[in-house]
C-alpha atoms as a PDB file:
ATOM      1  CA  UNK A   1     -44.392   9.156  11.552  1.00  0.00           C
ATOM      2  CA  UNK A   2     -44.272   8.143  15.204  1.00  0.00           C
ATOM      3  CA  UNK A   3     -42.991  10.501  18.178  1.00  0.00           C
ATOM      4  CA  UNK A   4     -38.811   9.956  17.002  1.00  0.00           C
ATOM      5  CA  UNK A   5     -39.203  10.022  13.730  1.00  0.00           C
ATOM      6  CA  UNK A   6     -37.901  13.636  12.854  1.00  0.00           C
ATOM      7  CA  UNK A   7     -40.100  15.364  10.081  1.00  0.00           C
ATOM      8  CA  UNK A   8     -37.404  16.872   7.973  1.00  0.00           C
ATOM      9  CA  UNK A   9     -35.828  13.233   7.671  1.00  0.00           C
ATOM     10  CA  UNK A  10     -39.418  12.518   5.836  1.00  0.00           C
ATOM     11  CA  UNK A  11     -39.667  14.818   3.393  1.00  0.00           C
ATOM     12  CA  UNK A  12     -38.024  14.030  -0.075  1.00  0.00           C
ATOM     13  CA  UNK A  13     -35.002  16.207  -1.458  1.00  0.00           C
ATOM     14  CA  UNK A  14     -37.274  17.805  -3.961  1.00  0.00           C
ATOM     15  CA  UNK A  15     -39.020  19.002  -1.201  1.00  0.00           C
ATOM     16  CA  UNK A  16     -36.246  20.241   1.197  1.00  0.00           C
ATOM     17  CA  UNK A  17     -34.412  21.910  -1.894  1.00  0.00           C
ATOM     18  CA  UNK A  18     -37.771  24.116  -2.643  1.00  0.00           C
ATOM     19  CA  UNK A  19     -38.190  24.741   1.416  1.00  0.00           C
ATOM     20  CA  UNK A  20     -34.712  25.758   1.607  1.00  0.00           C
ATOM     21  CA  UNK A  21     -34.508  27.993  -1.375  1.00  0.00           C
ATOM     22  CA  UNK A  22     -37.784  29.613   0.382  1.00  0.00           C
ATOM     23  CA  UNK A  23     -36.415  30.195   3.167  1.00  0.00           C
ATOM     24  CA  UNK A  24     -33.457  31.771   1.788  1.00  0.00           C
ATOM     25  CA  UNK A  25     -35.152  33.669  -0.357  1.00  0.00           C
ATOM     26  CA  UNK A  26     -37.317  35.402   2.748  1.00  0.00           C
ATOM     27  CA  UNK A  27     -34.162  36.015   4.689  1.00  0.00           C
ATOM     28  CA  UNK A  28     -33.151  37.919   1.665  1.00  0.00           C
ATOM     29  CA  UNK A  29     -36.692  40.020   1.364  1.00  0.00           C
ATOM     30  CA  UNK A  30     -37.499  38.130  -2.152  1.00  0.00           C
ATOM     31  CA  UNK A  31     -40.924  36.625  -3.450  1.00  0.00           C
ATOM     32  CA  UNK A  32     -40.243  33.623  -4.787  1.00  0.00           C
ATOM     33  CA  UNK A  33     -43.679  33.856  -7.396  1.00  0.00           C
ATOM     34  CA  UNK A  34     -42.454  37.352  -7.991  1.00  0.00           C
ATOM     35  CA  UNK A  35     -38.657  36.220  -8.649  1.00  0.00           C
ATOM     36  CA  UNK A  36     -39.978  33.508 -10.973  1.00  0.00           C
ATOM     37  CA  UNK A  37     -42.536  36.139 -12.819  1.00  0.00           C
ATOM     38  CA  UNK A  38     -39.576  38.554 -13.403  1.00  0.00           C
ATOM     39  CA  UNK A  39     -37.161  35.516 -14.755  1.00  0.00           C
ATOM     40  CA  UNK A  40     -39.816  34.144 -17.183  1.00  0.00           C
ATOM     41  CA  UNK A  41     -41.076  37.166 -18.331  1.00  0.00           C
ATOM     42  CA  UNK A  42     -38.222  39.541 -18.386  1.00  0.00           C
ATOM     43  CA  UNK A  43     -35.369  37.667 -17.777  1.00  0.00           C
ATOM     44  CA  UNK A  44     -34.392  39.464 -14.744  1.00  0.00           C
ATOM     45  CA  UNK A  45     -33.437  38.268 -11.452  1.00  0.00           C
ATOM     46  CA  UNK A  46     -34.464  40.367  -9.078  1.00  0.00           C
ATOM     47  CA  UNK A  47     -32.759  38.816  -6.057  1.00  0.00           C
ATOM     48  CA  UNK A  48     -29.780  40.783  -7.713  1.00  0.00           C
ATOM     49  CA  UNK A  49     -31.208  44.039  -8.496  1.00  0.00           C
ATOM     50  CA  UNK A  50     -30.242  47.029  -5.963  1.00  0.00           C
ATOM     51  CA  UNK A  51     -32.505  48.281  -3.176  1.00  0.00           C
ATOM     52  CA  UNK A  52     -32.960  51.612  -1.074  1.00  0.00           C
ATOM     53  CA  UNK A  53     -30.203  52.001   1.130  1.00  0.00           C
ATOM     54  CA  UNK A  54     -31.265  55.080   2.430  1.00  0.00           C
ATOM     55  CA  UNK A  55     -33.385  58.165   1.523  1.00  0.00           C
ATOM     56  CA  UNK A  56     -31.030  61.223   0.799  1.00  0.00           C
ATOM     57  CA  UNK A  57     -34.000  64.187   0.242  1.00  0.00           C
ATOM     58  CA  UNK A  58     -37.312  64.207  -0.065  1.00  0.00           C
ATOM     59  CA  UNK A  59     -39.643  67.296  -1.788  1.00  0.00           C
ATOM     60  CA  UNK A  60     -42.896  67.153  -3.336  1.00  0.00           C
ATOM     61  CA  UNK A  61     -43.459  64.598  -5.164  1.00  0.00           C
ATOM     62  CA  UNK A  62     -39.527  63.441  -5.699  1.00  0.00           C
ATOM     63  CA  UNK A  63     -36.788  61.274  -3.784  1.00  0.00           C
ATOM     64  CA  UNK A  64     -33.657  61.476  -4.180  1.00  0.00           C
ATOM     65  CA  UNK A  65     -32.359  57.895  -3.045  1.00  0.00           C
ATOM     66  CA  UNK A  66     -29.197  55.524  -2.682  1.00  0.00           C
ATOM     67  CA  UNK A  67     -29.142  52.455  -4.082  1.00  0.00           C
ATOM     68  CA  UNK A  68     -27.789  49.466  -2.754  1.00  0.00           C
ATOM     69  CA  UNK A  69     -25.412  49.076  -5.818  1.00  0.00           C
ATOM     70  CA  UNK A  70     -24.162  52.853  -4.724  1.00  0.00           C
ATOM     71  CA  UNK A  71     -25.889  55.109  -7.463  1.00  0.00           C
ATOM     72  CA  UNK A  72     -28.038  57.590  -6.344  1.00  0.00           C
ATOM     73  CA  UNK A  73     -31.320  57.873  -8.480  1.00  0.00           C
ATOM     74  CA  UNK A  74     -34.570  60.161  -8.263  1.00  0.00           C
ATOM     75  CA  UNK A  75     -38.102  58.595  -8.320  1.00  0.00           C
ATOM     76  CA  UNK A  76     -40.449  61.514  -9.401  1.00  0.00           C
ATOM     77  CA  UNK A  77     -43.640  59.616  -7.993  1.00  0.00           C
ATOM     78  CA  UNK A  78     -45.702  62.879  -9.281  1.00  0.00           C
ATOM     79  CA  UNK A  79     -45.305  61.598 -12.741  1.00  0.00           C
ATOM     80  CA  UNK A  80     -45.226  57.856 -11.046  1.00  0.00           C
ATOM     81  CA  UNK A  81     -48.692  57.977  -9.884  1.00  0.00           C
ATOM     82  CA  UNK A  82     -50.076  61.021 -11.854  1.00  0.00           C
ATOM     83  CA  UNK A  83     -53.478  58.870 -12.385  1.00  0.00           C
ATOM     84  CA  UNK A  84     -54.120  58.965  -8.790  1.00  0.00           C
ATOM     85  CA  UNK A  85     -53.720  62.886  -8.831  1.00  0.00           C
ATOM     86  CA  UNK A  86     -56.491  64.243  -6.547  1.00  0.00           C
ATOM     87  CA  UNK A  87     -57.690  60.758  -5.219  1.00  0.00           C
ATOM     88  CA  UNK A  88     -58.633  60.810  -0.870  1.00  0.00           C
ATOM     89  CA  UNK A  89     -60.020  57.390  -2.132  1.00  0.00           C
ATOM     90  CA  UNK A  90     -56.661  55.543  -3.019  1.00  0.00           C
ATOM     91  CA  UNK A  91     -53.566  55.556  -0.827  1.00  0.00           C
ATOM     92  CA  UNK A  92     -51.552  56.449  -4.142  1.00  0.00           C
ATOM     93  CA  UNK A  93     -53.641  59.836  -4.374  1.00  0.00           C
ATOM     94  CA  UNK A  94     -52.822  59.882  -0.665  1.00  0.00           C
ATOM     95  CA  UNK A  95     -49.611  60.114  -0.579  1.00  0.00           C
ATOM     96  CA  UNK A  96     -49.463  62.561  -3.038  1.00  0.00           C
ATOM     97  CA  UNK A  97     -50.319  65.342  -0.634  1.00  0.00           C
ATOM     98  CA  UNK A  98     -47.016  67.481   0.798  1.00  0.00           C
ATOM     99  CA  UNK A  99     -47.728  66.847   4.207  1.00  0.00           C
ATOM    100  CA  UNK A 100     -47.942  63.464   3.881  1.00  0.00           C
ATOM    101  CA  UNK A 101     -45.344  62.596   1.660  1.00  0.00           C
ATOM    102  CA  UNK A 102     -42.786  64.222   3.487  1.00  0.00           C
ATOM    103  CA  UNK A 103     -42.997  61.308   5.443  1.00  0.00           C
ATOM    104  CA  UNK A 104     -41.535  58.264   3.493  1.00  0.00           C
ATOM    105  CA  UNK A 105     -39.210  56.609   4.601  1.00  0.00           C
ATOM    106  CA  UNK A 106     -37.108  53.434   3.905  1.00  0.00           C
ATOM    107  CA  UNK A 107     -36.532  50.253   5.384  1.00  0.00           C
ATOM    108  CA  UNK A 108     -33.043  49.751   4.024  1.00  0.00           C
ATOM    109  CA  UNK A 109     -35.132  47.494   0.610  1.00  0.00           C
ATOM    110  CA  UNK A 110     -37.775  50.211  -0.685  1.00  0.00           C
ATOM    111  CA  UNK A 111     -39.678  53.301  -0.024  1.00  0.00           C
ATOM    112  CA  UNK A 112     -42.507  53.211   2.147  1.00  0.00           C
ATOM    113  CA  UNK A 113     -45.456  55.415   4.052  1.00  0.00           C
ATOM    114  CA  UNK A 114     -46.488  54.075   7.582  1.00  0.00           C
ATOM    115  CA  UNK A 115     -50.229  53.506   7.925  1.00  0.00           C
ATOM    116  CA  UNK A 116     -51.247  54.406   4.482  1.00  0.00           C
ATOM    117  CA  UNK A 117     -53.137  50.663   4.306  1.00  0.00           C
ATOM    118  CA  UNK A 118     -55.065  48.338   6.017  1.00  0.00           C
ATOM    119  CA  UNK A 119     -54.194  44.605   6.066  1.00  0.00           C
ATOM    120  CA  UNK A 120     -56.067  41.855   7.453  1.00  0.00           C
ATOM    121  CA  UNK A 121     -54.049  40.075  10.633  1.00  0.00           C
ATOM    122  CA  UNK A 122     -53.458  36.189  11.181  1.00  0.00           C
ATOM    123  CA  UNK A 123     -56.452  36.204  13.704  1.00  0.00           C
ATOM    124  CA  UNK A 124     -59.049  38.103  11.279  1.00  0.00           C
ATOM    125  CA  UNK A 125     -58.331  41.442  12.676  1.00  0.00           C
ATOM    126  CA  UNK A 126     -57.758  44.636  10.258  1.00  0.00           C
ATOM    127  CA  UNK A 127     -54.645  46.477  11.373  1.00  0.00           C
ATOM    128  CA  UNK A 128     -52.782  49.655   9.903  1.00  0.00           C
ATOM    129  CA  UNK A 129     -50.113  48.647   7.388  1.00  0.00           C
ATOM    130  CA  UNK A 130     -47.619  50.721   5.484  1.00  0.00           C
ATOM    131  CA  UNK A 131     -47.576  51.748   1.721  1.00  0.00           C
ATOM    132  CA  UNK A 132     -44.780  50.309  -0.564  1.00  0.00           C
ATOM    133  CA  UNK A 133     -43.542  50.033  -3.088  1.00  0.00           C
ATOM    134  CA  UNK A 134     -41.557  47.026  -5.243  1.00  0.00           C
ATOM    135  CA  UNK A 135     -37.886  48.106  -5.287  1.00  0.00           C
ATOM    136  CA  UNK A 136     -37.715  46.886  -8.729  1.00  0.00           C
ATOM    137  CA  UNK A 137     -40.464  49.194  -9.923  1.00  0.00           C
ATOM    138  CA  UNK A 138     -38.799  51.854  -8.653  1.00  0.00           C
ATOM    139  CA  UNK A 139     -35.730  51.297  -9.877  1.00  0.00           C
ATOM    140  CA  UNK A 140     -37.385  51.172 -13.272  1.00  0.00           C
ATOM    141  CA  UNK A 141     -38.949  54.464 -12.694  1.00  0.00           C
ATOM    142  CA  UNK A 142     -36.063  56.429 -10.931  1.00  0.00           C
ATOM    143  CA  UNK A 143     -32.781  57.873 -13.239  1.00  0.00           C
ATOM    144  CA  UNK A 144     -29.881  58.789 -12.177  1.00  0.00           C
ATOM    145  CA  UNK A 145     -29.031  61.768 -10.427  1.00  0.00           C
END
């Protein structure tokens, strides 16, 4: 490739097609590997399922949410995450105190609890990272309200 050449212009349309769809699926918020699990296995596609539009209450251990689709389910995450009852260890068991899970919130595409994690950074450093939680696991674990 010399110094002109551009390097989309030598990539084959295979290749462009899958970039594309990639990036169009992150401007979305969708895994592709997830989106592809979900299809084969289940044959859902979750690039159409609803998300968390916004958080309407919030009480030990239950949210009442709205959906992108406009229903309005609860998640009971008490009976969620009731193996991780009790657990300091384990951000699930974490969240499962009052105090702290009082203080969910959403990003407009799931429910989540600043700082509950650690991830490791581009550069090698450990930062604080949020707890969330797939929108399509929710969804499966919410009804109606």
């Amino acid at each position: 490739m010399n110094e002109t050449e551009d390097f989309w212009d030598t990539l084959d349309d295979k290749t462009k097609a899958a970039i594309e769809e990639g990036l169009a699926d992150a401007e979305a918020g969708r895994d592709i590997e997830f989106s592809l699990y979900m299809k084969t296995q289940f044959g859902i596609d979750p690039s159409h399922n609803p998300r968390i539009k916004e958080i309407l209450a919030i009480e030990p251990f239950i949210i009442k949410s709205r959906w992108t689709d406009g229903q309005v389910r609860v998640t009971d995450f008490g009976k969620f995450l009731v193996e991780y009852q009790g657990s300091r260890e384990s951000p699930f068991g974490r969240i499962l105190q009052p105090e702290i899970f009082i203080q969910a919130k959403t990003d407009g595409r799931t429910i989540l609890w600043d700082n509950m994690t650690e991830m490791e950074d581009y550069d090698g450093t450990v930062i604080p990272a949020p707890l969330d939680f797939c929108p399509d696991v929710l969804f499966q674990n919410s009804t109606l309200a």
